[in-house]
N, C-alpha and C. Protein backbone atom coordinates (compact mmCIF):
# COMPACT_ATOMS: atom_id res chain seq x y z
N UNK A 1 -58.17 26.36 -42.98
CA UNK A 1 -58.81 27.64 -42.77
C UNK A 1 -57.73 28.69 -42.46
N UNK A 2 -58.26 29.89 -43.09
CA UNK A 2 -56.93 30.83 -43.08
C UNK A 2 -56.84 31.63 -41.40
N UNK A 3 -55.86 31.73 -41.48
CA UNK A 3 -55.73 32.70 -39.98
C UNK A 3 -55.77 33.85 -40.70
N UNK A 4 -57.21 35.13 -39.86
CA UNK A 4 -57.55 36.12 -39.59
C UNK A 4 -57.18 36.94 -38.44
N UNK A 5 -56.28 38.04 -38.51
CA UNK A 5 -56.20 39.10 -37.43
C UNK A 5 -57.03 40.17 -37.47
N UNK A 6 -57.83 39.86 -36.78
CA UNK A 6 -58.61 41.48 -36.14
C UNK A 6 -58.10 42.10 -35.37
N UNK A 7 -57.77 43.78 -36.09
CA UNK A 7 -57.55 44.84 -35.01
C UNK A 7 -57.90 46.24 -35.69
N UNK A 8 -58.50 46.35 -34.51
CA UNK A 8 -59.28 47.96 -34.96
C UNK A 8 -58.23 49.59 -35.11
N UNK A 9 -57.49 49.66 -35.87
CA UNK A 9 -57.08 50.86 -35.59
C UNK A 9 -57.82 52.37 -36.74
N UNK A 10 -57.43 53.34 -35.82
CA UNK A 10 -57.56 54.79 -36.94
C UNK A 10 -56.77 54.32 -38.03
N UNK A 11 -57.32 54.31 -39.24
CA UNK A 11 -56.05 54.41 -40.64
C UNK A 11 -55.48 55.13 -41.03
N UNK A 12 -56.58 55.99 -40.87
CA UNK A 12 -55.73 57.50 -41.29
C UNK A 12 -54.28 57.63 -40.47
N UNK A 13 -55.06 57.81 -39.00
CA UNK A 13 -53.60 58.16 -37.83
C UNK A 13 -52.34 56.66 -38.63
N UNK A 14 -52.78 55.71 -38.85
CA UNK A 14 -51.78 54.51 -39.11
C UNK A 14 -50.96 55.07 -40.18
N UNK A 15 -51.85 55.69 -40.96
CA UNK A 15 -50.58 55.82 -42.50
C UNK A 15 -49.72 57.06 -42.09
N UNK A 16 -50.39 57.70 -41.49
CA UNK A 16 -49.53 59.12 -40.77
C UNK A 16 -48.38 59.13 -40.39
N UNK A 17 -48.74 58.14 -39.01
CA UNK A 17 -47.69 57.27 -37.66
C UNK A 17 -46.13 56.82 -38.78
N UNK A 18 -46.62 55.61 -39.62
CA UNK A 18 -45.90 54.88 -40.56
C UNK A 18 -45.33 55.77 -41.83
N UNK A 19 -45.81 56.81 -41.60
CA UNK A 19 -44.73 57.59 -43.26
C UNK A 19 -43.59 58.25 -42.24
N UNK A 20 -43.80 58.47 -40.83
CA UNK A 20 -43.09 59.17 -40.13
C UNK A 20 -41.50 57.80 -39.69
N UNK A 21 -42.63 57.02 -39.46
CA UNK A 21 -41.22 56.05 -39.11
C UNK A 21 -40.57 55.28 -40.43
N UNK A 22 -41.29 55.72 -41.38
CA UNK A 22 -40.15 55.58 -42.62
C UNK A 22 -38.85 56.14 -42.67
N UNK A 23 -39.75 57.42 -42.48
CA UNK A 23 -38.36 58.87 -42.45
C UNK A 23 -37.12 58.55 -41.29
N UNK A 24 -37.90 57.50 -39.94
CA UNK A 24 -37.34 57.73 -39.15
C UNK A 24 -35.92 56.58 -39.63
N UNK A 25 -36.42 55.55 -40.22
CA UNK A 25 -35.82 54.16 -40.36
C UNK A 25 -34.71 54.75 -41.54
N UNK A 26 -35.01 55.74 -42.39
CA UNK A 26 -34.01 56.47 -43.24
C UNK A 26 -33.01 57.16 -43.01
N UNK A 27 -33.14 57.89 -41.59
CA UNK A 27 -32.04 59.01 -40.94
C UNK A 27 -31.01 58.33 -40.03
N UNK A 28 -31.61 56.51 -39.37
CA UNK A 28 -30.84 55.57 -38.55
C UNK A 28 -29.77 55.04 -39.79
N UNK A 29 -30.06 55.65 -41.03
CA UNK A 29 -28.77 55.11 -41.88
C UNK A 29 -29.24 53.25 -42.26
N UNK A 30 -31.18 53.21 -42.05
CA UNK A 30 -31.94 51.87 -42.86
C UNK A 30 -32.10 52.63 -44.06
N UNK A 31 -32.21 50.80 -44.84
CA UNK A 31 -33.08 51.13 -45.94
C UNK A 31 -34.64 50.59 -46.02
N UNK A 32 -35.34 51.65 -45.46
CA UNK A 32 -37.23 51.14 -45.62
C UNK A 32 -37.28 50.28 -46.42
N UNK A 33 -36.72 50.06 -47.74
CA UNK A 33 -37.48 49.45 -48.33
C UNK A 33 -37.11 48.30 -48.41
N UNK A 34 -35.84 47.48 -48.18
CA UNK A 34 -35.27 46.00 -48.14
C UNK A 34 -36.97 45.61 -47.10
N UNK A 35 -36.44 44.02 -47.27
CA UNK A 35 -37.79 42.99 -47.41
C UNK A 35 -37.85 43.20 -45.70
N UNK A 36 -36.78 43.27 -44.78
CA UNK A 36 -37.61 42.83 -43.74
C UNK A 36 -37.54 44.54 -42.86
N UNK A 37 -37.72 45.28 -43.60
CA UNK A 37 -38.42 46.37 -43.09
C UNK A 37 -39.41 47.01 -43.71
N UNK A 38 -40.04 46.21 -44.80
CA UNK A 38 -41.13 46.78 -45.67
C UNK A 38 -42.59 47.44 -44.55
N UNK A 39 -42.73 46.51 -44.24
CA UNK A 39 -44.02 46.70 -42.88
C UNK A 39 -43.53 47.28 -41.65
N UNK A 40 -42.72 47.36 -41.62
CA UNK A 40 -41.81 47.72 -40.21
C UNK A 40 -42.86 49.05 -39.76
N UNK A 41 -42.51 50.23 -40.87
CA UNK A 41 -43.61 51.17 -39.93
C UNK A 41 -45.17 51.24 -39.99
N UNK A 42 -45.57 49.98 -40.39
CA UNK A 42 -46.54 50.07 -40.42
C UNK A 42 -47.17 49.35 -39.13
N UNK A 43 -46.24 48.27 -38.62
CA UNK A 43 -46.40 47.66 -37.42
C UNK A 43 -45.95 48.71 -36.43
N UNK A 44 -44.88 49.37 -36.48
CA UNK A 44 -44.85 50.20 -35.44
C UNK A 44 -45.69 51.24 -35.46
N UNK A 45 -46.19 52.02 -36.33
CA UNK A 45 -47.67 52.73 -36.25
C UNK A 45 -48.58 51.99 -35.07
N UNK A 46 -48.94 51.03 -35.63
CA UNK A 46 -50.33 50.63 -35.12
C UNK A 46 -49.92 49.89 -33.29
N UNK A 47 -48.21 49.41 -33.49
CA UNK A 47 -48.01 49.06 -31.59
C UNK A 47 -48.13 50.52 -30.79
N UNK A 48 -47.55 51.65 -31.49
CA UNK A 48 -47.71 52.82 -30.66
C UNK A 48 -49.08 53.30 -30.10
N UNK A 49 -50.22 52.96 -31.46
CA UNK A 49 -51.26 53.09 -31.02
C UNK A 49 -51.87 52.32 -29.62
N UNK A 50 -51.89 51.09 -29.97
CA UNK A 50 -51.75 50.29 -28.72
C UNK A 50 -51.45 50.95 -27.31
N UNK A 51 -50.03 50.83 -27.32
CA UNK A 51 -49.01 51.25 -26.38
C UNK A 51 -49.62 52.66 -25.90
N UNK A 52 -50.29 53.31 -26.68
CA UNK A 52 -50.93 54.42 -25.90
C UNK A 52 -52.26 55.20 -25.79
N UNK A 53 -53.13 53.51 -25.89
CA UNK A 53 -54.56 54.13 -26.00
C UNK A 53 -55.18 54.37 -24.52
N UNK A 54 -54.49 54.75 -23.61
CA UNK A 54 -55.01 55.29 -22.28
C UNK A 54 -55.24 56.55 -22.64
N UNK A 55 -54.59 57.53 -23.93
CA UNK A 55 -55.50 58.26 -23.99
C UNK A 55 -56.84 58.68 -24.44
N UNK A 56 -57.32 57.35 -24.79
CA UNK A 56 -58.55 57.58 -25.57
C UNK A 56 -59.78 57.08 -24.32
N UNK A 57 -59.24 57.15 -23.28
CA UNK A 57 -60.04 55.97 -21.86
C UNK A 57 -60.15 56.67 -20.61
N UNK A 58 -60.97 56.81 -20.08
CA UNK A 58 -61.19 57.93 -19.06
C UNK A 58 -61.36 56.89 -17.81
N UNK A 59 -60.63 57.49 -16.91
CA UNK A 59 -60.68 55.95 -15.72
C UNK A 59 -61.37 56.08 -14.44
N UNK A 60 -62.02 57.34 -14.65
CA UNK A 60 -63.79 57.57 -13.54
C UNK A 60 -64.52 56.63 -14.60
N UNK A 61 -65.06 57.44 -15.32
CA UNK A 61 -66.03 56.24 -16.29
C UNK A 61 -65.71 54.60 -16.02
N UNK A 62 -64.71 54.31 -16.12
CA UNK A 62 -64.29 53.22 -15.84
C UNK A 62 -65.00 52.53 -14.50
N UNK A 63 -64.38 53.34 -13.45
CA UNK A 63 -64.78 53.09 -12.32
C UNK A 63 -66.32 53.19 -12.33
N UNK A 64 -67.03 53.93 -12.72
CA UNK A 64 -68.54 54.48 -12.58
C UNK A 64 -69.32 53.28 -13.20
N UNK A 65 -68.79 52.50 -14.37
CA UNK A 65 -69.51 51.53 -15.19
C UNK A 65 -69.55 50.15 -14.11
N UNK A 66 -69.01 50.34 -12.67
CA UNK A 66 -68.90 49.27 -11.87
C UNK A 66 -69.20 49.57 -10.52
N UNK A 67 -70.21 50.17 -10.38
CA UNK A 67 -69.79 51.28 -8.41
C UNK A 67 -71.31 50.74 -8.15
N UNK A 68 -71.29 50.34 -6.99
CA UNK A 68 -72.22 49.90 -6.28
C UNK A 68 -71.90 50.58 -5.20
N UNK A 69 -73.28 50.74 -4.38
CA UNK A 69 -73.83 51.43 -3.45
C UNK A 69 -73.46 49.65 -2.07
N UNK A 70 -72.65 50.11 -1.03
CA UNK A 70 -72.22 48.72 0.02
C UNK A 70 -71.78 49.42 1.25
N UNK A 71 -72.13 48.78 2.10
CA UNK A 71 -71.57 49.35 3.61
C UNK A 71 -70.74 48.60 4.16
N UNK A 72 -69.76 48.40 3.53
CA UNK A 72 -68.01 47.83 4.22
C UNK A 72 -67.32 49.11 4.38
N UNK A 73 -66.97 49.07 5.14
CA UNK A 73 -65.43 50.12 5.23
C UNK A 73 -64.41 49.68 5.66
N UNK A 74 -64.08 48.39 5.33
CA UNK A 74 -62.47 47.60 5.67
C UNK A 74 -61.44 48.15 4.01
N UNK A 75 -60.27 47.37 4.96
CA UNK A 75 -59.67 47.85 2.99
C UNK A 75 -59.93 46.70 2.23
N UNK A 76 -59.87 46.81 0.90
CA UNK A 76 -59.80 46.26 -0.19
C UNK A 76 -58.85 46.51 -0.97
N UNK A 77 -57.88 45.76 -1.10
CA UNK A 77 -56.42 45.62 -1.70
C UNK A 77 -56.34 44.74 -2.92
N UNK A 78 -55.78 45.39 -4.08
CA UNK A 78 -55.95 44.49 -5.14
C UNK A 78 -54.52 44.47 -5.01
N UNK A 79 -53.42 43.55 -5.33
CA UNK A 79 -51.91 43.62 -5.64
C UNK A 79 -51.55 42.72 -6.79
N UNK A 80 -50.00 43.47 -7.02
CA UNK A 80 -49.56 42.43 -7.86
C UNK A 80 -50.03 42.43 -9.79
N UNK A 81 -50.78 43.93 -9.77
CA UNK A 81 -51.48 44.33 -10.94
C UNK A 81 -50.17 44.91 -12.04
N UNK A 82 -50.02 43.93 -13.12
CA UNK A 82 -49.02 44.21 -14.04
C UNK A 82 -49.11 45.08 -14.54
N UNK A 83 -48.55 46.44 -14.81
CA UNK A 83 -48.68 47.59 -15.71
C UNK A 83 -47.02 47.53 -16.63
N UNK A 84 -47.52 47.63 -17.74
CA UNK A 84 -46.30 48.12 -18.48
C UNK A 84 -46.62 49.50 -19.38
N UNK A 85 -45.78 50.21 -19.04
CA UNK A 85 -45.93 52.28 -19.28
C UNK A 85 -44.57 52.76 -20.55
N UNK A 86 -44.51 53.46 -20.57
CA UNK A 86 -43.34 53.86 -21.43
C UNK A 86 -43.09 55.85 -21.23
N UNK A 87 -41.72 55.41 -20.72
CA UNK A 87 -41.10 57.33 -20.05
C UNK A 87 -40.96 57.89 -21.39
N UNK A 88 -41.58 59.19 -20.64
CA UNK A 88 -41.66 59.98 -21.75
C UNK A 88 -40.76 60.68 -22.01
N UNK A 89 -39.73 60.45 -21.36
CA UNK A 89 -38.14 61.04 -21.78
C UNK A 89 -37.58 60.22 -22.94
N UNK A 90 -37.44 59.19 -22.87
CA UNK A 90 -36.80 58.31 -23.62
C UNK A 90 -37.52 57.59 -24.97
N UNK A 91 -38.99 57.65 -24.09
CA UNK A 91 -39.87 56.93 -24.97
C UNK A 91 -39.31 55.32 -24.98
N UNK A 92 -38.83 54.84 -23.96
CA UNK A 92 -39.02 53.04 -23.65
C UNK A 92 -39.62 52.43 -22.24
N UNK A 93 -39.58 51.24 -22.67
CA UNK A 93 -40.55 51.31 -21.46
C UNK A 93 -40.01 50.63 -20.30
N UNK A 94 -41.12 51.11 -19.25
CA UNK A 94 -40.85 50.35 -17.93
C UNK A 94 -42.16 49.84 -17.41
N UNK A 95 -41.97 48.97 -16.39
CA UNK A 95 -43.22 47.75 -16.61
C UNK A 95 -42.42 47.27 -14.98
N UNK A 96 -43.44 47.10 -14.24
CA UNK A 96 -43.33 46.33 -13.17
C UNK A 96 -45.17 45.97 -12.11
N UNK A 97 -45.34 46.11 -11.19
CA UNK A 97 -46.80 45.89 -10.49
C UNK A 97 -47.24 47.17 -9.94
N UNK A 98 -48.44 47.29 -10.40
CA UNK A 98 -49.12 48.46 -9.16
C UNK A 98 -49.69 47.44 -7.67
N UNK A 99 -49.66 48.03 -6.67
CA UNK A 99 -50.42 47.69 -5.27
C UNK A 99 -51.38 48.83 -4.96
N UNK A 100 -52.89 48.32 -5.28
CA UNK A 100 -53.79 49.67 -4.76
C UNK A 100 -54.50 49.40 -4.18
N UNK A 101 -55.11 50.06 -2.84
CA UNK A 101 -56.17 49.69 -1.92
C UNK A 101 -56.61 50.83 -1.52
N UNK A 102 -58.37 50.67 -1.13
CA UNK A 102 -59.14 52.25 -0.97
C UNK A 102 -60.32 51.32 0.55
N UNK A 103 -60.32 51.94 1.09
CA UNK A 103 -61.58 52.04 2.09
C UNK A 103 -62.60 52.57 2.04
N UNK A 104 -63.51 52.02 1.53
CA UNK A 104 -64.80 52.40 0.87
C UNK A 104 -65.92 52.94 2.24
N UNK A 105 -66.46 54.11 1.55
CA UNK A 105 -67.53 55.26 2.55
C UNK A 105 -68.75 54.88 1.49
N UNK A 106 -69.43 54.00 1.35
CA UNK A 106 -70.50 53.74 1.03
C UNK A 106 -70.34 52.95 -0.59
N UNK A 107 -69.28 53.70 -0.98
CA UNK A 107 -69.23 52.95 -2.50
C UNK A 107 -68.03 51.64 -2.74
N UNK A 108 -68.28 50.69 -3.87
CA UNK A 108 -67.32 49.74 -3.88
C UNK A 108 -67.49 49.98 -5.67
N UNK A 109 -66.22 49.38 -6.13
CA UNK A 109 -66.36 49.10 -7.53
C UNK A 109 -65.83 47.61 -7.82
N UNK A 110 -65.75 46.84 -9.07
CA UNK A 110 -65.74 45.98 -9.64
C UNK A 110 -64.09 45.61 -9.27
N UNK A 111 -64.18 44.78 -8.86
CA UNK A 111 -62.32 44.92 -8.56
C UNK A 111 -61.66 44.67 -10.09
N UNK A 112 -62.45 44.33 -11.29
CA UNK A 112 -61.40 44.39 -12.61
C UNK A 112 -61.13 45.59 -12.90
N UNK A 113 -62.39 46.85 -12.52
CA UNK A 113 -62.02 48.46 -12.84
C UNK A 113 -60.78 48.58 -12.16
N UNK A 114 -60.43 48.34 -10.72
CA UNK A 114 -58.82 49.07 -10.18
C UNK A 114 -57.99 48.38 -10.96
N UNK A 115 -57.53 47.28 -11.68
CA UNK A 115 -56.43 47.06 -12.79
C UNK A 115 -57.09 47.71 -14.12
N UNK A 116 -58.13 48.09 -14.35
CA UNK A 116 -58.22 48.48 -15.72
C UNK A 116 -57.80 50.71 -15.77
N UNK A 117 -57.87 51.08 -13.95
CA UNK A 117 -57.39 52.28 -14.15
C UNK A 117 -56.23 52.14 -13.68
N UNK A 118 -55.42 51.21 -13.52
CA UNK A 118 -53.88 51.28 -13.45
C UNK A 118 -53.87 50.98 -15.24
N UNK A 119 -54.30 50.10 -15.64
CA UNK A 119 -53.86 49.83 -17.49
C UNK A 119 -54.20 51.50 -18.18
N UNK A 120 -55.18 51.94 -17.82
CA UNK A 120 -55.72 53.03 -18.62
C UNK A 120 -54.60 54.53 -18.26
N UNK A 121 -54.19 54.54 -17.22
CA UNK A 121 -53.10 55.69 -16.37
C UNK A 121 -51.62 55.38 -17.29
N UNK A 122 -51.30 53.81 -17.20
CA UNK A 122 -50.18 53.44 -17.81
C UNK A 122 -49.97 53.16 -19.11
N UNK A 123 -50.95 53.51 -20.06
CA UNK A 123 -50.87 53.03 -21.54
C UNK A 123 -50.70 54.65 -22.28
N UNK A 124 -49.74 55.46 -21.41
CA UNK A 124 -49.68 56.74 -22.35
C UNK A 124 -48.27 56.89 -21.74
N UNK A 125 -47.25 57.91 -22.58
CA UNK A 125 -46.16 58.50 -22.18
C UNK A 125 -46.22 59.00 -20.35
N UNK A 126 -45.22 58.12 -19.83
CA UNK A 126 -45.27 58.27 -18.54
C UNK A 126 -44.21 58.96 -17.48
N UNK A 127 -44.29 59.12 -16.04
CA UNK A 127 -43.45 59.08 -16.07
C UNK A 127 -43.68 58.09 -14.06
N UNK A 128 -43.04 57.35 -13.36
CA UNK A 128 -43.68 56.93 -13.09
C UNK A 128 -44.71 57.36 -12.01
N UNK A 129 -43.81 58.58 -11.36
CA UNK A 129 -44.63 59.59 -9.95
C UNK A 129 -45.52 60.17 -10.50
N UNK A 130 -46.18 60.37 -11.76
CA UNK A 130 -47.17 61.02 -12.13
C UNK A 130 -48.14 59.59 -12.04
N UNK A 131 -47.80 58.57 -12.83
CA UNK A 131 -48.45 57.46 -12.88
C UNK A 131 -49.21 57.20 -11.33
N UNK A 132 -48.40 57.01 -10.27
CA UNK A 132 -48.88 56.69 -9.06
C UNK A 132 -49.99 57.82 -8.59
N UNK A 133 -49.51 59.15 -8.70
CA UNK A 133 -50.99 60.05 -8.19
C UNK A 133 -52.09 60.20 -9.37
N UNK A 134 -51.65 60.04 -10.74
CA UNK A 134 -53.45 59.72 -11.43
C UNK A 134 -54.06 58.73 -11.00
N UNK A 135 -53.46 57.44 -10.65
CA UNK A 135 -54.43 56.30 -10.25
C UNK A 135 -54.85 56.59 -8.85
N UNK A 136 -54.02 56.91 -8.03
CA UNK A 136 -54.83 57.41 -6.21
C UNK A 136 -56.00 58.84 -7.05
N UNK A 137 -55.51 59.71 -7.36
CA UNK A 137 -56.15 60.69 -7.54
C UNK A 137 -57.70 60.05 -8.26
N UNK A 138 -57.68 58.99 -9.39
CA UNK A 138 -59.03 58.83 -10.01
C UNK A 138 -59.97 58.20 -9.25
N UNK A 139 -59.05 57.06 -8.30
CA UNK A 139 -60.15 56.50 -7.17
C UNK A 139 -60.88 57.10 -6.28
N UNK A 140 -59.78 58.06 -5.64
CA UNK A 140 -60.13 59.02 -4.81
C UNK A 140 -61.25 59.82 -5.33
N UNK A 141 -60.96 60.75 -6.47
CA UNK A 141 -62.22 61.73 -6.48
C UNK A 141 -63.42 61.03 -7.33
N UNK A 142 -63.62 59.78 -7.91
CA UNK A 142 -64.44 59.20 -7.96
C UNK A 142 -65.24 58.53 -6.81
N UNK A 143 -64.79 57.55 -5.95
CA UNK A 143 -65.47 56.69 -5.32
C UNK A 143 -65.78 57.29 -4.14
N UNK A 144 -64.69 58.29 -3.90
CA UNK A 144 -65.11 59.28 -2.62
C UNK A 144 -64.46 58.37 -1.23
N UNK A 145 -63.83 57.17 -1.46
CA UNK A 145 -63.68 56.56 0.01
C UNK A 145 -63.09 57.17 1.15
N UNK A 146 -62.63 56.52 2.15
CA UNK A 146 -61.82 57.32 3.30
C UNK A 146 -60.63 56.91 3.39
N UNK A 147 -59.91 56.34 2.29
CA UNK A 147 -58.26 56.89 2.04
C UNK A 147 -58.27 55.55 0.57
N UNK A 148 -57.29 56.01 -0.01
CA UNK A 148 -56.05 55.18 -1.14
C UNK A 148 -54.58 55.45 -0.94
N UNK A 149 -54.34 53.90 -1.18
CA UNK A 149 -53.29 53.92 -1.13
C UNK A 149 -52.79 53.06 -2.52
N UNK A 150 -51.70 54.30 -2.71
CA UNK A 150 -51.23 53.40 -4.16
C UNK A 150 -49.54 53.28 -4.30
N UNK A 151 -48.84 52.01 -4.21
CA UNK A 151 -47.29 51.91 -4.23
C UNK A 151 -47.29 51.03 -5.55
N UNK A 152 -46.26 51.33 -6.58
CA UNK A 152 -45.57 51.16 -7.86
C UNK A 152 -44.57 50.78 -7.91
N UNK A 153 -43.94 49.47 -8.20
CA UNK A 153 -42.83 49.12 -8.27
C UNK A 153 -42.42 48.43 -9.77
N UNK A 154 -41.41 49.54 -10.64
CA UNK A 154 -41.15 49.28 -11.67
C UNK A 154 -39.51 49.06 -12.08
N UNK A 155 -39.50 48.74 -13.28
CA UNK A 155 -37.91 48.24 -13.69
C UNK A 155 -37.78 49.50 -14.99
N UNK A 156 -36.92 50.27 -15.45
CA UNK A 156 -36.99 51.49 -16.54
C UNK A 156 -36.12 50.59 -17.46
N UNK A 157 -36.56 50.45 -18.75
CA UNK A 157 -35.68 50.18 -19.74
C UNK A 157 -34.43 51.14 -20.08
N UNK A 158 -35.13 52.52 -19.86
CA UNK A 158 -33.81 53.63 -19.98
C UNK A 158 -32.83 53.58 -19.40
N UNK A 159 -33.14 53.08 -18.03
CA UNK A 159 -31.85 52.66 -17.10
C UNK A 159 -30.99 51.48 -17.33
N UNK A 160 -31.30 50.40 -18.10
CA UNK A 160 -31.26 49.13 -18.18
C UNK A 160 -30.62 48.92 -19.52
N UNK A 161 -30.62 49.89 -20.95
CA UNK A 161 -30.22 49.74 -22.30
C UNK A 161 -29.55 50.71 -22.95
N UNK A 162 -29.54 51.72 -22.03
CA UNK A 162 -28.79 52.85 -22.34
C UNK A 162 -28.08 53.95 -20.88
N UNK A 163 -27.43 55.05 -21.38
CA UNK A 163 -27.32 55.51 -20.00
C UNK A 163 -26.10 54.79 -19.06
N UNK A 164 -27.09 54.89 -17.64
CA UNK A 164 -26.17 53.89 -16.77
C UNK A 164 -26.33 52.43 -16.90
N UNK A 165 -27.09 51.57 -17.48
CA UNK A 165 -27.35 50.68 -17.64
C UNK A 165 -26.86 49.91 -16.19
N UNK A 166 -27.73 50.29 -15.71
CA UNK A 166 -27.83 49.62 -14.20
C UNK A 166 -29.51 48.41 -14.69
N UNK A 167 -28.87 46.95 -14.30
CA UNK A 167 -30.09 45.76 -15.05
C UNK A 167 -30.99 45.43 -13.76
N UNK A 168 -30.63 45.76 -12.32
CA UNK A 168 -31.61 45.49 -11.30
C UNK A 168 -31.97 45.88 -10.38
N UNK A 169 -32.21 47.66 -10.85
CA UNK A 169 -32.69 48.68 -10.19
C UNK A 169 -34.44 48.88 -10.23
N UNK A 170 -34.63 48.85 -9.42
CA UNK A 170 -36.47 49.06 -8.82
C UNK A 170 -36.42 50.47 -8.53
N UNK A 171 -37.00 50.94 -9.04
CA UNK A 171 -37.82 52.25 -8.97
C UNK A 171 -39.22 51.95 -7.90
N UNK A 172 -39.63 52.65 -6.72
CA UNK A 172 -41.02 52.33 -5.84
C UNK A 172 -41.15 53.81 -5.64
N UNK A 173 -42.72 54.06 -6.22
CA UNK A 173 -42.83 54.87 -5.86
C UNK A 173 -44.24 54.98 -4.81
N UNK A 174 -45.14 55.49 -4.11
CA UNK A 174 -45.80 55.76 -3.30
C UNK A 174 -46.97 56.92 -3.15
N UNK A 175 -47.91 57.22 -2.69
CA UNK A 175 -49.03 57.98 -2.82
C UNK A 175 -50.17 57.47 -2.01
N UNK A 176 -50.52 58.51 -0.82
CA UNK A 176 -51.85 57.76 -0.44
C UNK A 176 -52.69 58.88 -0.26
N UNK A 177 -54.26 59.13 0.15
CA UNK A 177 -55.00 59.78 0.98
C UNK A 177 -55.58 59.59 2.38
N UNK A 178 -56.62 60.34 2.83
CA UNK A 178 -57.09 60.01 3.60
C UNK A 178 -56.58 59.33 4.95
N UNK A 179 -57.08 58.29 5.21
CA UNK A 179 -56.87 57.51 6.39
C UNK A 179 -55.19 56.77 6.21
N UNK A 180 -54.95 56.61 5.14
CA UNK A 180 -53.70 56.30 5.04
C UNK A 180 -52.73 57.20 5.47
N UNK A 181 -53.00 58.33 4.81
CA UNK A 181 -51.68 59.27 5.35
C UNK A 181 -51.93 59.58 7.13
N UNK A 182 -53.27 59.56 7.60
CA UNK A 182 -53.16 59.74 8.94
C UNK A 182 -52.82 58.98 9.96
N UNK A 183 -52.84 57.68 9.50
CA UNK A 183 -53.30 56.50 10.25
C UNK A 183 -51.58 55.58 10.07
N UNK A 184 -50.78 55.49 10.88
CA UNK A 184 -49.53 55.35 10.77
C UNK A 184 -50.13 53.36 10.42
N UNK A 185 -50.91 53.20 11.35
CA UNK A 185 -51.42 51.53 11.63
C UNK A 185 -51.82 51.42 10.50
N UNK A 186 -52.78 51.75 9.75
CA UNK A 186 -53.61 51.66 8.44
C UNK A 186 -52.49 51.31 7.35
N UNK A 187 -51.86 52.64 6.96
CA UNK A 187 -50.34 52.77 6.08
C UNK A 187 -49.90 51.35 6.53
N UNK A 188 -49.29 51.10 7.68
CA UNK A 188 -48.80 49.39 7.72
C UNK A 188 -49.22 48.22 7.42
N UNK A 189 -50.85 48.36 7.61
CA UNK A 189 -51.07 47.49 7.30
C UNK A 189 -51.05 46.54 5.96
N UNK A 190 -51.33 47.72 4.96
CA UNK A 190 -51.58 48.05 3.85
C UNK A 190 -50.36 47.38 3.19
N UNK A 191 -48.69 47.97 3.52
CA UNK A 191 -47.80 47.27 3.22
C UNK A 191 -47.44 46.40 3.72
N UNK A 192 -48.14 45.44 4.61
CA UNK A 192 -47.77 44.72 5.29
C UNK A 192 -48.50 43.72 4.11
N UNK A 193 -49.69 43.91 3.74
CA UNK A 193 -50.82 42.93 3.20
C UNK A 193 -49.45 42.90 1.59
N UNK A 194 -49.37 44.17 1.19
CA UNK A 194 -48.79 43.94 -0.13
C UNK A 194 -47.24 43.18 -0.37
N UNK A 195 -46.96 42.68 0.74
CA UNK A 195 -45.50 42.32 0.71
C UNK A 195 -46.53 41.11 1.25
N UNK A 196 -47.24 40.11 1.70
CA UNK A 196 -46.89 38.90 2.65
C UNK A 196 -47.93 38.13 0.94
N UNK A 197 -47.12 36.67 1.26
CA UNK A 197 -48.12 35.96 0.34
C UNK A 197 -48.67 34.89 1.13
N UNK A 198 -50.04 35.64 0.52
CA UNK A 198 -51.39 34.98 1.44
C UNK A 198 -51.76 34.09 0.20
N UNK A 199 -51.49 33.92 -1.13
CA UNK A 199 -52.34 33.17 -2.02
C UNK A 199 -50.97 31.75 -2.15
């Protein structure tokens, strides 16, 4: 039985994407057309698409397709959530964990929505301090709780393959609301939970 790949992309945008990285594979001093770059932009068309369909994904909706009405107000900490993003300076990527936790004022959501609005924040040209306040910012003015806290710890390919090529530099970046920023105890705890391994 034959192996079938299903994948849904725009065609139009695909043949677009791929006449462009022809041109592009022509000016690097390739030749498009030898055998093992025949498909070349046609695969890279359709990974870019990939690589940046957070803009087609709205990450309230997200959250909203999972929000229940609950009366906890402890935190809820998801960690350890893989995001891989790509800077929009360079256009390569960087990829390391989000740590996000919110204290819920009546509402809770699906805990797969908080990794699916870190995936949806990080699947577009990034950079990573913007990355960290869309994801506090979407929880926040969605779920309404009484604080988020969101810390990012990534590795930049730009730094790592070009440039200074420094190979084991961490980038952390940080963002909270509410009870976090007031609450010096809260803030600790929070990094206290995301650094200890409890599993």
């Amino acid at each position: 039985m034959a192996y079938i790949k299903k994948e849904d992309y725009d065609e139009p945008l695909t043949r677009e994407l791929a006449g462009h990285y022809r041109e592009i594979l022509r000016l690097i001093g390739e030749n498009p057309e030898r055998e093992g770059l025949l498909k070349t932009p046609l695969r890279v068309a359709r990974s870019m698409q990939f690589l940046t369909k957070g803009y087609e994904e709205d990450g309230a909706e997200i959250l909203r397709s999972a929000m229940f009405r609950e009366e906890y107000h402890q935190m809820v900490v998801v960690k350890d959530i893989e995001l891989y993003s790509m800077c929009e300076h360079h256009m390569l990527p960087f990829y390391g964990k989000a740590h996000v936790a919110y204290i819920p004022d009546g509402y809770i959501t699906g805990l797969s929505k908080i990794a699916r609005v870190v995936e949806t924040f990080a699947r577009r040209l990034q950079v990573q301090e913007r990355l960290t306040v869309q994801i506090r910012d979407c929880i926040h003015d969605t779920l309404h709780p009484l604080g988020v806290a969101v810390v990012i710890e990534a590795a930049h390919m730009c730094m790592q393959v070009r440039g200074v090529q420094k190979q084991n530099s961490v980038t952390t970046t940080s963002a909270f609301t509410g009870t976090f920023l007031r609450d010096i105890r809260t803030r600790n705890e929070f990094m206290t939970l995301i650094g200890a391994k409890l599993h």
